[in-house]
C-alpha atoms as a PDB file:
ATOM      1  CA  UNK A   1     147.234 175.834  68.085  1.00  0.00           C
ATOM      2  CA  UNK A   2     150.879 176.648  68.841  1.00  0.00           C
ATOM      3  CA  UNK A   3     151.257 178.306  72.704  1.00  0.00           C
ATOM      4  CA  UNK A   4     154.428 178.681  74.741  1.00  0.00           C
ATOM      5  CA  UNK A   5     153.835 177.456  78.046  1.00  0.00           C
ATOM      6  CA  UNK A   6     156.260 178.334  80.722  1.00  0.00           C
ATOM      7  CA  UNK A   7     158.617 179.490  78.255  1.00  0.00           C
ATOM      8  CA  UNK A   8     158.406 176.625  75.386  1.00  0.00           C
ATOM      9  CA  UNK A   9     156.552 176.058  72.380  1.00  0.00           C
ATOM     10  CA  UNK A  10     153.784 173.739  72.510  1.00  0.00           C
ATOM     11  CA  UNK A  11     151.268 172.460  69.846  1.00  0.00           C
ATOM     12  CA  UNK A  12     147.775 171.316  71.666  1.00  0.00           C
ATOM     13  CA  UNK A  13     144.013 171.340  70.473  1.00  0.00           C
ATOM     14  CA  UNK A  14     142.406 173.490  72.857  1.00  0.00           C
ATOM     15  CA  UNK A  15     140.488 177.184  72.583  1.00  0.00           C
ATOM     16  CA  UNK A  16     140.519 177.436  76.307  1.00  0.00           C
ATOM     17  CA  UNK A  17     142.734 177.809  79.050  1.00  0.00           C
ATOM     18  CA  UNK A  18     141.071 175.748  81.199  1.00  0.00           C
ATOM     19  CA  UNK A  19     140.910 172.692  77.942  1.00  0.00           C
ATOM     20  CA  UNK A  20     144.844 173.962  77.604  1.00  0.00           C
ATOM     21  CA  UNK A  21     145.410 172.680  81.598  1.00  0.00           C
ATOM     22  CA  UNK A  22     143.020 169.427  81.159  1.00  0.00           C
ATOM     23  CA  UNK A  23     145.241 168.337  78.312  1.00  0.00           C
ATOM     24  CA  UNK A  24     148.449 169.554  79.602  1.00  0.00           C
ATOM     25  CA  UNK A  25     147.471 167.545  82.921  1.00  0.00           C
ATOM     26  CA  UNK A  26     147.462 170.395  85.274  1.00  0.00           C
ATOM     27  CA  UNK A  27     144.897 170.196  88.004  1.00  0.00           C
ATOM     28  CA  UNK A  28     143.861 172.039  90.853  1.00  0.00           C
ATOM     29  CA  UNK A  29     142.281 175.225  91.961  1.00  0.00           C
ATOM     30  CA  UNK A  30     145.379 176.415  93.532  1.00  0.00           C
ATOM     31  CA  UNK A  31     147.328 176.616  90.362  1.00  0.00           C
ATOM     32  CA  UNK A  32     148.215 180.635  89.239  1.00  0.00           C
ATOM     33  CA  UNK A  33     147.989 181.207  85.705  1.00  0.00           C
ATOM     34  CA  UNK A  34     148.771 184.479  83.138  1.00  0.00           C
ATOM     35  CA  UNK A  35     148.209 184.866  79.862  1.00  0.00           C
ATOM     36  CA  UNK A  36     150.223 187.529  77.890  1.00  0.00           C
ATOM     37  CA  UNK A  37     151.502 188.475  81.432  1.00  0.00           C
ATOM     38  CA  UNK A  38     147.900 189.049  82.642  1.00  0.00           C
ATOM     39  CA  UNK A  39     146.609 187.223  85.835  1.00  0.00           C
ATOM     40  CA  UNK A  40     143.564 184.469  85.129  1.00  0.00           C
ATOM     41  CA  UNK A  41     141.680 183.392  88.044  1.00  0.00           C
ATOM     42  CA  UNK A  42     140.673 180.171  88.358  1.00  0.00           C
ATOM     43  CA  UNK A  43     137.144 180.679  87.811  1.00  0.00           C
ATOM     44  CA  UNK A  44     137.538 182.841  84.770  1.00  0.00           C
ATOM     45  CA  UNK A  45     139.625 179.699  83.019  1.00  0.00           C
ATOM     46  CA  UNK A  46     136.409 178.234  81.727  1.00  0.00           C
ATOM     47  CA  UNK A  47     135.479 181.477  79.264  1.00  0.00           C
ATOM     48  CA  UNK A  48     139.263 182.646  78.951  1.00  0.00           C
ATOM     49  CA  UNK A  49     139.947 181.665  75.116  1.00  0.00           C
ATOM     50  CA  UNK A  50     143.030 181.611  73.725  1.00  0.00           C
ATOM     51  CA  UNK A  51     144.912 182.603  70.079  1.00  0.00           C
ATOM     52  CA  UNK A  52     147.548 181.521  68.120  1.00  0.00           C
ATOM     53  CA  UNK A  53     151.273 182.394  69.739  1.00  0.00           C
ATOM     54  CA  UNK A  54     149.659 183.200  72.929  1.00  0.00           C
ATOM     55  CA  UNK A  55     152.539 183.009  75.931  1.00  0.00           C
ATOM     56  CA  UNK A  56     150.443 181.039  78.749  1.00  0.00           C
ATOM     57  CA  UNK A  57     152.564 180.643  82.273  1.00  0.00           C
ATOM     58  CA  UNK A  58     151.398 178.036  84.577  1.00  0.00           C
ATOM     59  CA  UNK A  59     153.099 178.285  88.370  1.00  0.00           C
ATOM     60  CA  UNK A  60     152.614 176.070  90.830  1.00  0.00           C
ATOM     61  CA  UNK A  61     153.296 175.887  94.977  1.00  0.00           C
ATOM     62  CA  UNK A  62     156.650 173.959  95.211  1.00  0.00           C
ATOM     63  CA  UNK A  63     157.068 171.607  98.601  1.00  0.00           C
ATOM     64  CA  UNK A  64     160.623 171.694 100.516  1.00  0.00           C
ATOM     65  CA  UNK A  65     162.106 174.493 102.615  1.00  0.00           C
END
């Protein structure tokens, strides 16, 4: 299916957001994630399916100062 992730178009197999970080190689509990501009918790990432076009933003914490 055909997503844009943080803003660019990406084709990848997955139903799930939680497939959609596994094979985008995100990891971690202490990512933040929206879907449609809608807050997903990490726990709900398992059931949270996904459709065609959807616009998924993945944020994570940055390290500097």
């Amino acid at each position: 299916m055909k997503f844009i992730v943080n803003g660019e178009e990406q084709d990848v197999a997955a139903t799930t957001l939680h497939e959609l970080l596994s094979l985008l190689d995100y990891q971690g509990r202490w990512l933040a994630t929206a879907v449609n501009g809608e807050l997903v918790r990490s726990a709900d990432r398992v059931r949270h399916r996904l459709a065609e076009q959807d616009r998924i933003e993945i944020l994570s914490p940055m390290q500097g100062g």
